[in-house]
N, C-alpha and C. Protein backbone atom coordinates (compact mmCIF):
# COMPACT_ATOMS: atom_id res chain seq x y z
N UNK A 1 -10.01 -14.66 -2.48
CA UNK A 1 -9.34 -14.11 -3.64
C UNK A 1 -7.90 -13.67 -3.34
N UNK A 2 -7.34 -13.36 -2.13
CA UNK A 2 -6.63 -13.68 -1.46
C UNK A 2 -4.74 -14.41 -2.34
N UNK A 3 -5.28 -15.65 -2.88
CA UNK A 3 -4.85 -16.75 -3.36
C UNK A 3 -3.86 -16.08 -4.48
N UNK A 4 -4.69 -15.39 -5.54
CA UNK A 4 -3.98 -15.21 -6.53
C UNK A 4 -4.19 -13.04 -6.65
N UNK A 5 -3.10 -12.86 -6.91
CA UNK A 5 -2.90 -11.35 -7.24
C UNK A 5 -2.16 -10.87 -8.34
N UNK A 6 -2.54 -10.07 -9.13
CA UNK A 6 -1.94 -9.26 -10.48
C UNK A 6 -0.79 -8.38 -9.68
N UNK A 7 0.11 -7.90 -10.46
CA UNK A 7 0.78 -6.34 -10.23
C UNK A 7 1.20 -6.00 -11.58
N UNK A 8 1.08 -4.61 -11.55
CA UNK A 8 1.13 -4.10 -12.91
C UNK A 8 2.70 -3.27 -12.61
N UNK A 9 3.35 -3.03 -13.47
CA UNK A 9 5.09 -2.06 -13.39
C UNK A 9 4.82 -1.77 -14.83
N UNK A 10 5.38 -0.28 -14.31
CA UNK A 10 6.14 0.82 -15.21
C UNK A 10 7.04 1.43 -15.30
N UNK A 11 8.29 1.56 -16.18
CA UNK A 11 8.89 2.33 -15.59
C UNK A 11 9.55 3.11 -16.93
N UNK A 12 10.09 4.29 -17.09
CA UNK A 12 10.73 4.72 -18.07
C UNK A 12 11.77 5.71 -17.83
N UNK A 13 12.99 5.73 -18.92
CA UNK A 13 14.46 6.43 -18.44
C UNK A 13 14.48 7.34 -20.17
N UNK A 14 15.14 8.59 -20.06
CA UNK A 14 15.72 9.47 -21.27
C UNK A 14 16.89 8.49 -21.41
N UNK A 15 17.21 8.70 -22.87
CA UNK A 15 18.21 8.33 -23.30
C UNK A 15 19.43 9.17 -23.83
N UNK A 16 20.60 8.77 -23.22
CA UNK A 16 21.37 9.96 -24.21
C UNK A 16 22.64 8.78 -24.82
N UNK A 17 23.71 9.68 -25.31
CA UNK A 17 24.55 9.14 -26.29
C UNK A 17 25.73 8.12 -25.97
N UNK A 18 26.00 6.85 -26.40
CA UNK A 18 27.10 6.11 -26.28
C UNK A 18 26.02 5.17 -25.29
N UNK A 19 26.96 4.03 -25.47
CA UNK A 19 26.37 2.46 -25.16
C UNK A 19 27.09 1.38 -24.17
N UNK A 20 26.72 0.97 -23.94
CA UNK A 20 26.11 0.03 -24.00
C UNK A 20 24.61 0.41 -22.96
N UNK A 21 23.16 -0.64 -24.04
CA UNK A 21 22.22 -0.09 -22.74
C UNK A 21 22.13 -1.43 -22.21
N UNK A 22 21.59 -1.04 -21.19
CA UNK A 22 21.43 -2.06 -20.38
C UNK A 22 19.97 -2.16 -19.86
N UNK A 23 19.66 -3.31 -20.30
CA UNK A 23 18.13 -3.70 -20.00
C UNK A 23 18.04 -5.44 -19.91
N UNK A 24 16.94 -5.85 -18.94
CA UNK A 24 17.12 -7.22 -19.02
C UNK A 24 17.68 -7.99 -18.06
N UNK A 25 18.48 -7.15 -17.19
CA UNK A 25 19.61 -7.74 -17.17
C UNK A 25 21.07 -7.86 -17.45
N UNK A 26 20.86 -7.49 -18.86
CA UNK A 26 21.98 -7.69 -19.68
C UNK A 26 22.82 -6.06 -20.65
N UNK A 27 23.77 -5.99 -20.97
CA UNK A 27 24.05 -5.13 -22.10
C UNK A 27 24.15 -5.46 -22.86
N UNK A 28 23.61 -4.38 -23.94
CA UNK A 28 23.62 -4.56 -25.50
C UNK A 28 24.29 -3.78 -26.06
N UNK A 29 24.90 -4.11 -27.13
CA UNK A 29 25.42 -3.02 -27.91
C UNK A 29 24.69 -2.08 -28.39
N UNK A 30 25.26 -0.62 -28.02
CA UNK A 30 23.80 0.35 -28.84
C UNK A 30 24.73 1.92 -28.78
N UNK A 31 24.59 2.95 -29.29
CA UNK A 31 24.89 3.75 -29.72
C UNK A 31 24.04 5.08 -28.60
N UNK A 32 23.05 4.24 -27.84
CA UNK A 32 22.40 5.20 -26.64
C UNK A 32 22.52 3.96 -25.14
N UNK A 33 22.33 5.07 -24.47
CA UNK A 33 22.14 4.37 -23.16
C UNK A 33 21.00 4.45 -22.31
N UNK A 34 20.49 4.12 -21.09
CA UNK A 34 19.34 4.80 -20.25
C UNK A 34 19.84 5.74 -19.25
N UNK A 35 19.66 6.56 -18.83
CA UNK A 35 19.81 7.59 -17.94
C UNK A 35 19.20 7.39 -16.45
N UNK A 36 20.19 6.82 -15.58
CA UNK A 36 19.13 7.25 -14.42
C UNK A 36 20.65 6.92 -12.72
N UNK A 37 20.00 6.99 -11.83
CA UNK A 37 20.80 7.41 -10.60
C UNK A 37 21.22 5.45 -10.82
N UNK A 38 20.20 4.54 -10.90
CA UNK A 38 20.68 3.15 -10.79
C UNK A 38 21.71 2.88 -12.06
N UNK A 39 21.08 1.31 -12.64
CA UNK A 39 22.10 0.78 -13.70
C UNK A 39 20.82 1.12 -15.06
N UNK A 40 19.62 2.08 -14.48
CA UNK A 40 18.16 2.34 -15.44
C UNK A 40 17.99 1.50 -16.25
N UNK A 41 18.01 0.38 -15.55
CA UNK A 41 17.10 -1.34 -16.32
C UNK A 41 15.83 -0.97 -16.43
N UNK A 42 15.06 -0.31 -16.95
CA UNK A 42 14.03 -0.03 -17.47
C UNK A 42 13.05 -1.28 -17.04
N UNK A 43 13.45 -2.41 -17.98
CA UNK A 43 12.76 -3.54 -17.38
C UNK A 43 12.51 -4.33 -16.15
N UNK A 44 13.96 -4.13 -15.57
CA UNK A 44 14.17 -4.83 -13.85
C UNK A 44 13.57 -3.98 -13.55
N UNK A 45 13.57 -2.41 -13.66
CA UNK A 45 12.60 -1.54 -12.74
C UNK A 45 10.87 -2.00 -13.04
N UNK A 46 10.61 -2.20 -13.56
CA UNK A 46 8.99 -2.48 -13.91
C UNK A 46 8.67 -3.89 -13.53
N UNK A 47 9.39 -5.14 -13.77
CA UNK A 47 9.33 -6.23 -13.29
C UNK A 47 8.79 -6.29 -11.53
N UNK A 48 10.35 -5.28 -11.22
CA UNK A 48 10.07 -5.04 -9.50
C UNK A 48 9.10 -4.58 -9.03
N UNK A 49 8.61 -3.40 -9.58
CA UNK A 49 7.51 -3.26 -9.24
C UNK A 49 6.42 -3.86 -9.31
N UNK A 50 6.09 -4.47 -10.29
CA UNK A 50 4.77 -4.84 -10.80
C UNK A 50 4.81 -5.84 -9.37
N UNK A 51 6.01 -6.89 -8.73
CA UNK A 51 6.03 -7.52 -7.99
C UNK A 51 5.49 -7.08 -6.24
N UNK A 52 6.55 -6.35 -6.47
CA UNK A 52 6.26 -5.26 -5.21
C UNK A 52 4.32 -5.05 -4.97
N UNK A 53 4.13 -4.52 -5.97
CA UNK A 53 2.47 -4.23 -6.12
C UNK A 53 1.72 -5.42 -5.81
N UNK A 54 1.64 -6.21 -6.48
CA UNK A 54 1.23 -7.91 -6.52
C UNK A 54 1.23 -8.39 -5.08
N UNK A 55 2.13 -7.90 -4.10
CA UNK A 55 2.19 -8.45 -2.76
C UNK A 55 2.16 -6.43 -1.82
N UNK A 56 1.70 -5.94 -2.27
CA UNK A 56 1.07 -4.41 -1.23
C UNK A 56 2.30 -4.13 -0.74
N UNK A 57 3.07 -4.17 -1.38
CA UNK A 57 4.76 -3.46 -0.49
C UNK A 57 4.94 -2.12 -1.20
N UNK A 58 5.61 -1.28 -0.25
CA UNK A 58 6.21 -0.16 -0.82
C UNK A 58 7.05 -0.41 -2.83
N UNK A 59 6.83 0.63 -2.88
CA UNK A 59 7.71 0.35 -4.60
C UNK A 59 8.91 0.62 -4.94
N UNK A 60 9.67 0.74 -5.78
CA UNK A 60 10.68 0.59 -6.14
C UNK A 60 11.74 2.18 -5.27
N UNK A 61 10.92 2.79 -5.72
CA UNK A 61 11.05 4.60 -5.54
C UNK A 61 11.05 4.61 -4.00
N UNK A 62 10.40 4.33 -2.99
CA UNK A 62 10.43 4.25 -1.79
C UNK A 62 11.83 3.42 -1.22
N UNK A 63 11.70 2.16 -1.60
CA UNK A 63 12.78 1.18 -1.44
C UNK A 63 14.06 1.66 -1.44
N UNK A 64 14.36 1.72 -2.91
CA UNK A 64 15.83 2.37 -2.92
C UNK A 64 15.66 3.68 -3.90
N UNK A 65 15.70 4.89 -3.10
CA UNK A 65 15.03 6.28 -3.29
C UNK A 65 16.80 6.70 -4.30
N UNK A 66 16.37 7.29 -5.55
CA UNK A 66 17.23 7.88 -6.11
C UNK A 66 18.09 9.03 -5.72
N UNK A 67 17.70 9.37 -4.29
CA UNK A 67 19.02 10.10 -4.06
C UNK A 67 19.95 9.85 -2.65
N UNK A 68 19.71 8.60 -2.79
CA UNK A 68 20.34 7.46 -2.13
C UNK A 68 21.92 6.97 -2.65
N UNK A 69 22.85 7.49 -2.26
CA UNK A 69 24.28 7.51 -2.61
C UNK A 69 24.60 5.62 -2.52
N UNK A 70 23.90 5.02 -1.86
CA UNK A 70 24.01 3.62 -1.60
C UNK A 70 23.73 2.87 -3.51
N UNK A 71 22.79 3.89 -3.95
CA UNK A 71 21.95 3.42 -5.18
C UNK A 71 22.51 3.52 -6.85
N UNK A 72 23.50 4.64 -6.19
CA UNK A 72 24.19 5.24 -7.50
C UNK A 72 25.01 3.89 -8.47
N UNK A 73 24.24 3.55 -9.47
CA UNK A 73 24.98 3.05 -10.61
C UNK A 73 25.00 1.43 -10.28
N UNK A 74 23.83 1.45 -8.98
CA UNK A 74 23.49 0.00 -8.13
C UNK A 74 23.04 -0.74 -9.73
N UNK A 75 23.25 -2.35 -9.49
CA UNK A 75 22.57 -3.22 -10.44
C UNK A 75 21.44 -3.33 -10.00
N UNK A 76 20.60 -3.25 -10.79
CA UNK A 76 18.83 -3.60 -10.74
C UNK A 76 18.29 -5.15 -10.25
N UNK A 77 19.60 -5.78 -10.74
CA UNK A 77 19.37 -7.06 -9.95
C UNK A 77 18.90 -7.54 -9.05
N UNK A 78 19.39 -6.67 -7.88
CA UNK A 78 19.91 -6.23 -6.27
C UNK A 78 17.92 -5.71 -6.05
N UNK A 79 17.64 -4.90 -6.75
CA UNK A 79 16.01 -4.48 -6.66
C UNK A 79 15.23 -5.73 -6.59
N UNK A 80 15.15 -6.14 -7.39
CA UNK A 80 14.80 -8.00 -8.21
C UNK A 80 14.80 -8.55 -7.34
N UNK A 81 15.94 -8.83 -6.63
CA UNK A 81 15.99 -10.07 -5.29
C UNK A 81 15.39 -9.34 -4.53
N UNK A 82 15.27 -8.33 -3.93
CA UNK A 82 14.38 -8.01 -3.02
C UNK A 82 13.26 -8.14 -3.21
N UNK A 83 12.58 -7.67 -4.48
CA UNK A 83 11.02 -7.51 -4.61
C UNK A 83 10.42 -9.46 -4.18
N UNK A 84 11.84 -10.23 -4.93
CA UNK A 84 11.53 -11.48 -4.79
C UNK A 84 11.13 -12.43 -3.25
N UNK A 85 12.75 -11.24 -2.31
CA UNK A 85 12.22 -11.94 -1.41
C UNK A 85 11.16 -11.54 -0.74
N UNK A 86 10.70 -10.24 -0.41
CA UNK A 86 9.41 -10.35 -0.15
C UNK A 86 7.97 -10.76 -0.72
N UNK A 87 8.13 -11.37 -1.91
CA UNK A 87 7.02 -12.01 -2.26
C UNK A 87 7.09 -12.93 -1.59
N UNK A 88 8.39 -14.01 -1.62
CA UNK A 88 8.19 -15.33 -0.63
C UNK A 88 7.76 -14.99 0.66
N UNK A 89 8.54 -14.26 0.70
CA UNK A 89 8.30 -13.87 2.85
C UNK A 89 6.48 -13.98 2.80
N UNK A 90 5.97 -13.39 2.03
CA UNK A 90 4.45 -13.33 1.84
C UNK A 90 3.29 -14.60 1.57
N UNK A 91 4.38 -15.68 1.17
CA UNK A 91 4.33 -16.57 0.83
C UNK A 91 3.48 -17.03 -0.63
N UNK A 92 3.98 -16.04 -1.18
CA UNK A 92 3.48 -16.05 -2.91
C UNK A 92 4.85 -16.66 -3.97
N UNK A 93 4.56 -17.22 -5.39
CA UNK A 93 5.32 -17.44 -6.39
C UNK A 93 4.89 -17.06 -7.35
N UNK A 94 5.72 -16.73 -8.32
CA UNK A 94 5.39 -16.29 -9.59
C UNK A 94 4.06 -17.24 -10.50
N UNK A 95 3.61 -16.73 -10.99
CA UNK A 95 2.42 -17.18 -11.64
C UNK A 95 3.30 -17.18 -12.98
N UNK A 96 2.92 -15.72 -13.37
CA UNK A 96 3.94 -15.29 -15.19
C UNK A 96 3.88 -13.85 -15.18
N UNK A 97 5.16 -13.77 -16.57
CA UNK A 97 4.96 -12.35 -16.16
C UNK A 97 4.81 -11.77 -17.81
N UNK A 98 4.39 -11.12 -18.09
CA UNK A 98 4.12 -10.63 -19.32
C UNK A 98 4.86 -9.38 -19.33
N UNK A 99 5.85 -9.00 -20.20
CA UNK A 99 7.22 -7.99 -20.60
C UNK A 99 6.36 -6.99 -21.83
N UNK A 100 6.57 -6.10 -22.14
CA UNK A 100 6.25 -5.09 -23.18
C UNK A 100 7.33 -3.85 -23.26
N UNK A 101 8.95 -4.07 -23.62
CA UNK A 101 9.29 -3.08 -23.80
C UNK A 101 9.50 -2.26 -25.32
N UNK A 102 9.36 -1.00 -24.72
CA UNK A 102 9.17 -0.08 -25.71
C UNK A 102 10.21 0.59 -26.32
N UNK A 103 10.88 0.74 -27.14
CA UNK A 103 12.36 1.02 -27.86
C UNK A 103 12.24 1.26 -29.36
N UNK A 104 12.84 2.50 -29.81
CA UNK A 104 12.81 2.58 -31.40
C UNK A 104 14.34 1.55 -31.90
N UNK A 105 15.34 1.57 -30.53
CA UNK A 105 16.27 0.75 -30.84
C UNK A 105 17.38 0.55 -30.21
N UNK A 106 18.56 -0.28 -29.61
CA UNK A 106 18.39 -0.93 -30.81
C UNK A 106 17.65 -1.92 -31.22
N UNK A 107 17.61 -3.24 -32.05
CA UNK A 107 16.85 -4.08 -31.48
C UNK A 107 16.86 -5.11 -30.82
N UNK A 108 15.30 -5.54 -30.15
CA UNK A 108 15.70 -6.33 -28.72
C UNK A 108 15.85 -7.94 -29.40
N UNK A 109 14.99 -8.50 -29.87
CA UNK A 109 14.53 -9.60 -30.34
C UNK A 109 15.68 -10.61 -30.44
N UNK A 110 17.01 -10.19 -30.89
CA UNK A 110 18.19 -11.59 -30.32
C UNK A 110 18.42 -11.24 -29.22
N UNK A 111 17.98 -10.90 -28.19
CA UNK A 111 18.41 -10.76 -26.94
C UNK A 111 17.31 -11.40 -25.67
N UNK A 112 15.99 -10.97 -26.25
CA UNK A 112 15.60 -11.71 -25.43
C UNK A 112 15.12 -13.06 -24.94
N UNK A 113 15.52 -13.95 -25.44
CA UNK A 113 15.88 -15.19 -24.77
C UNK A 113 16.44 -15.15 -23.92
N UNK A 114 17.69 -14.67 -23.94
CA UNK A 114 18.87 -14.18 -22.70
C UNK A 114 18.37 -13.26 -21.67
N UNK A 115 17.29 -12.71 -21.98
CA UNK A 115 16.83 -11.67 -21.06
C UNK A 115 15.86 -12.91 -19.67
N UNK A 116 15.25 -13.67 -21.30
CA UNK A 116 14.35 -14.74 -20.53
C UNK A 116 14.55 -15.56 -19.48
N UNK A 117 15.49 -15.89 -19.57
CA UNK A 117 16.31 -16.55 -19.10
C UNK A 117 17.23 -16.08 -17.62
N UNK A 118 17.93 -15.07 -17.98
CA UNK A 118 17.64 -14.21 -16.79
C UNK A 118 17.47 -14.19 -15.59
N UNK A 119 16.00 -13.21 -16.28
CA UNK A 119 15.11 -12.79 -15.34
C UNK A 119 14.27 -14.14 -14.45
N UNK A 120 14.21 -15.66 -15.59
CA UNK A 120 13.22 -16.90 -14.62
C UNK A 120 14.30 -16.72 -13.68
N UNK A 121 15.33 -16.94 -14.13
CA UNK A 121 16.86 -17.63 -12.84
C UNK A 121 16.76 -16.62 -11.80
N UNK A 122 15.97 -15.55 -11.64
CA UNK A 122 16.28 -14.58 -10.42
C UNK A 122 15.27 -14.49 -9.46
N UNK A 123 13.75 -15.12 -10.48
CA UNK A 123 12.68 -15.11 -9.76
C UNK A 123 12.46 -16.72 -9.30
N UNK A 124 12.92 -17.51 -9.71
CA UNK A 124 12.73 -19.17 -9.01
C UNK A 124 11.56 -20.02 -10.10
N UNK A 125 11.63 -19.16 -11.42
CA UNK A 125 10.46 -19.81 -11.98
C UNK A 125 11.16 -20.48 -13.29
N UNK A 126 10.47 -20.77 -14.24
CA UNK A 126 10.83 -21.35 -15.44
C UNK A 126 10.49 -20.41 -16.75
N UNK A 127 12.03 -20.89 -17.84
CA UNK A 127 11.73 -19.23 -18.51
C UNK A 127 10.15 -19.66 -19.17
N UNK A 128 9.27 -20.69 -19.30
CA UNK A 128 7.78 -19.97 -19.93
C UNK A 128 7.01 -19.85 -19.01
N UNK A 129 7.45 -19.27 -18.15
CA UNK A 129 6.80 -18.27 -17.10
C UNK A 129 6.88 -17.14 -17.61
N UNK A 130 7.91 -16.55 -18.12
CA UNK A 130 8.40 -14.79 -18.74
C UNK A 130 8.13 -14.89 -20.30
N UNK A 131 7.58 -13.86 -20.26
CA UNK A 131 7.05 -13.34 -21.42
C UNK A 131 7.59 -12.27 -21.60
N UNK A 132 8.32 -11.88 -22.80
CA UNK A 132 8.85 -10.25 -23.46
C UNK A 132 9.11 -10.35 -24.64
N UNK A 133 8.34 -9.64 -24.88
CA UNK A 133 8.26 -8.77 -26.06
C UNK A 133 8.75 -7.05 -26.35
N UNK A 134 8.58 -6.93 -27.69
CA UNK A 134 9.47 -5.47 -28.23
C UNK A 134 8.57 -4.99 -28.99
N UNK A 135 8.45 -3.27 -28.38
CA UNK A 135 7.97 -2.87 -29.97
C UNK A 135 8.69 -1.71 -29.77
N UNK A 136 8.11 -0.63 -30.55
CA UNK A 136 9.30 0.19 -31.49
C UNK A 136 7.99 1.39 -31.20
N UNK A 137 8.21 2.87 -31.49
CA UNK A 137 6.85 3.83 -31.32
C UNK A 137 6.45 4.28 -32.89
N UNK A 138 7.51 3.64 -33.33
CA UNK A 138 6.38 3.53 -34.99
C UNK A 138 7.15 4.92 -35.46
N UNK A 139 8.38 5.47 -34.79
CA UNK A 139 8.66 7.05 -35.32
C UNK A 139 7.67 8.35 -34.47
N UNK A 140 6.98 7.70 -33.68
CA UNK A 140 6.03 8.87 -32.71
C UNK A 140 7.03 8.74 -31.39
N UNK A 141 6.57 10.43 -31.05
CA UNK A 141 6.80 10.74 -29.68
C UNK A 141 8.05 10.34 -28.95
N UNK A 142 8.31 10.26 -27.67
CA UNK A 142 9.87 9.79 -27.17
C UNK A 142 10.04 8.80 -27.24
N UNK A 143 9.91 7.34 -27.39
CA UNK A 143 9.98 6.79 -27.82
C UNK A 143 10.47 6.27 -28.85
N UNK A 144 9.37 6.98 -29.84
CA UNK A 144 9.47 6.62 -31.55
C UNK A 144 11.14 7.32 -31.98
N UNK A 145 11.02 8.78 -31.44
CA UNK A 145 12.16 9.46 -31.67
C UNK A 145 13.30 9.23 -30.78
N UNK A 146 13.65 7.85 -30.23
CA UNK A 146 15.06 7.46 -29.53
C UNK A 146 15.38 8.38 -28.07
N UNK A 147 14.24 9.22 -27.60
CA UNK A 147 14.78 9.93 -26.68
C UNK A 147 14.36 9.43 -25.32
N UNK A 148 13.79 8.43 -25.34
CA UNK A 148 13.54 7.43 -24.12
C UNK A 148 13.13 6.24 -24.60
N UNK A 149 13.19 5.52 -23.28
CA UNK A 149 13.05 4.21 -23.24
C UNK A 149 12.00 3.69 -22.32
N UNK A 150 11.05 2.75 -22.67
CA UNK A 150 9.68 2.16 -21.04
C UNK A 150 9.90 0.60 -21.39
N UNK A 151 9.51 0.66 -20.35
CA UNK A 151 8.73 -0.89 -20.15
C UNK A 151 7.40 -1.20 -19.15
N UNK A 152 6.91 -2.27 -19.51
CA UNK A 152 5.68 -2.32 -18.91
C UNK A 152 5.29 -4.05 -18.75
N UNK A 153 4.65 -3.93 -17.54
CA UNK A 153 4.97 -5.49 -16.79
C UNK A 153 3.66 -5.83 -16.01
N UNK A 154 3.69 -6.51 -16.51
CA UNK A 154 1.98 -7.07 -15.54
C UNK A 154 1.97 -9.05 -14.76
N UNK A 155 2.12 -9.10 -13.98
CA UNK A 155 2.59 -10.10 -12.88
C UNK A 155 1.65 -10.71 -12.41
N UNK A 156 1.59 -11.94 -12.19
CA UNK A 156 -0.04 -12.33 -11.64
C UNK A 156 0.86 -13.88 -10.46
N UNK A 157 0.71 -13.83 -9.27
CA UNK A 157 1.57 -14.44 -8.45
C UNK A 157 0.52 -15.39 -7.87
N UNK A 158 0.70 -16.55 -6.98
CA UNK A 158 0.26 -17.14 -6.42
C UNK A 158 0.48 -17.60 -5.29
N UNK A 159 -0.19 -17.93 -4.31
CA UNK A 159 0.36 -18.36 -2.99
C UNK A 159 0.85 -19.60 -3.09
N UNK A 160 1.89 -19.99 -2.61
CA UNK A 160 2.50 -21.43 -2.48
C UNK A 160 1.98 -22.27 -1.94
C-alpha cells in the first residue's frame, strides 16, 4: 500500500484592508488581503502541505518557521518546489489534487483556471490533475464575515 498515499492541507490567514490578495499563485484585485509572515497563499500553504504529509516529511511550519527573517514576505512558490522536490526525491508523482477554497470574496471563479494552471506547471503534472474550487461561508462566521481566509487540499500521489 506503500504505492499510493493521500495528504490532506490546511491552512488559514485573517484578513485585513487593501489589496491585492494573493492566492494561487497569483494576485487579485480585492479590497482585503491575507495576513501572514510569508506572501499568506492560503492555497500554496495547504497544497504544500497536504504534499509534505502524502510523503511523511516535516510540514510547512517546521520547514520554513514564521519567525524566520529568511521567510518574511517569501513567495509560497519557493514552499511548492520544495514540498515538490521531496516528493520526487521519494520517488512519488502527483496523482490529483482536489482545491476547496473558502472566501466570502472577492470572487475566485475567473481566476481559477490561471490558478490551474499554475499550480500543474510547478508540480510536473497536467492542469486535470488540479482541481479548485470556491465557496463563500454563506455570511457565517470568519469566513462568511470577510475576516479570514482557508483553504483545504487533499493530494493522493503515486510512486513513479
Amino acid at each position: 500500500m506503500t504505492n499510493i498515499r493521500v495528504g490532506l492541507g490546511y491552512d488559514s490567514h485573517r484578513l485585513g484592508n487593501g489589496g491585492p490578495l494573493r492566492i494561487g499563485g497569483i494576485d487579485i484585485d480585492s479590497d482585503v488581503h491575507a495576513i501572514g509572515h510569508s506572501d499568506a497563499d492560503v492555497l500554496l500553504h495547504a497544497i504544500t502541505d497536504a504534499i509534505l504529509g502524502a510523503v511523511c516529511e516535516a510540514d510547512i511550519g517546521r520547514l520554513f518557521p514564521d519567525n524566520a527573517e529568511e521567510n518574511r514576505d517569501r513567495d509560497s512558490i519557493d514552499f511548492l518546489q520544495e514540498a515538490v522536490r521531496r516528493l520526487h526525491a521519494q520517488g512519488y508523482k502527483i496523482g490529483n489534487l482536489d482545491c476547496v477554497i473558502l472566501a466570502e470574496h472577492p470572487k475566485m471563479a475567473p481566476h481559477i483556471d490561471t490558478m490551474r494552471e499554475l499550480i500543474a506547471s510547478h508540480l510536473d503534472a497536467s492542469i486535470d490533475q488540479v482541481s479548485i474550487k470556491a465557496k463563500t461561508g454563506e455570511g457565517v462566521g470568519e469566513i462568511g464575515s470577510s475576516t479570514a481566509i482557508a483553504a483545504r487540499v487533499v493530494v493522493l500521489v503515486a510512486k513513479s
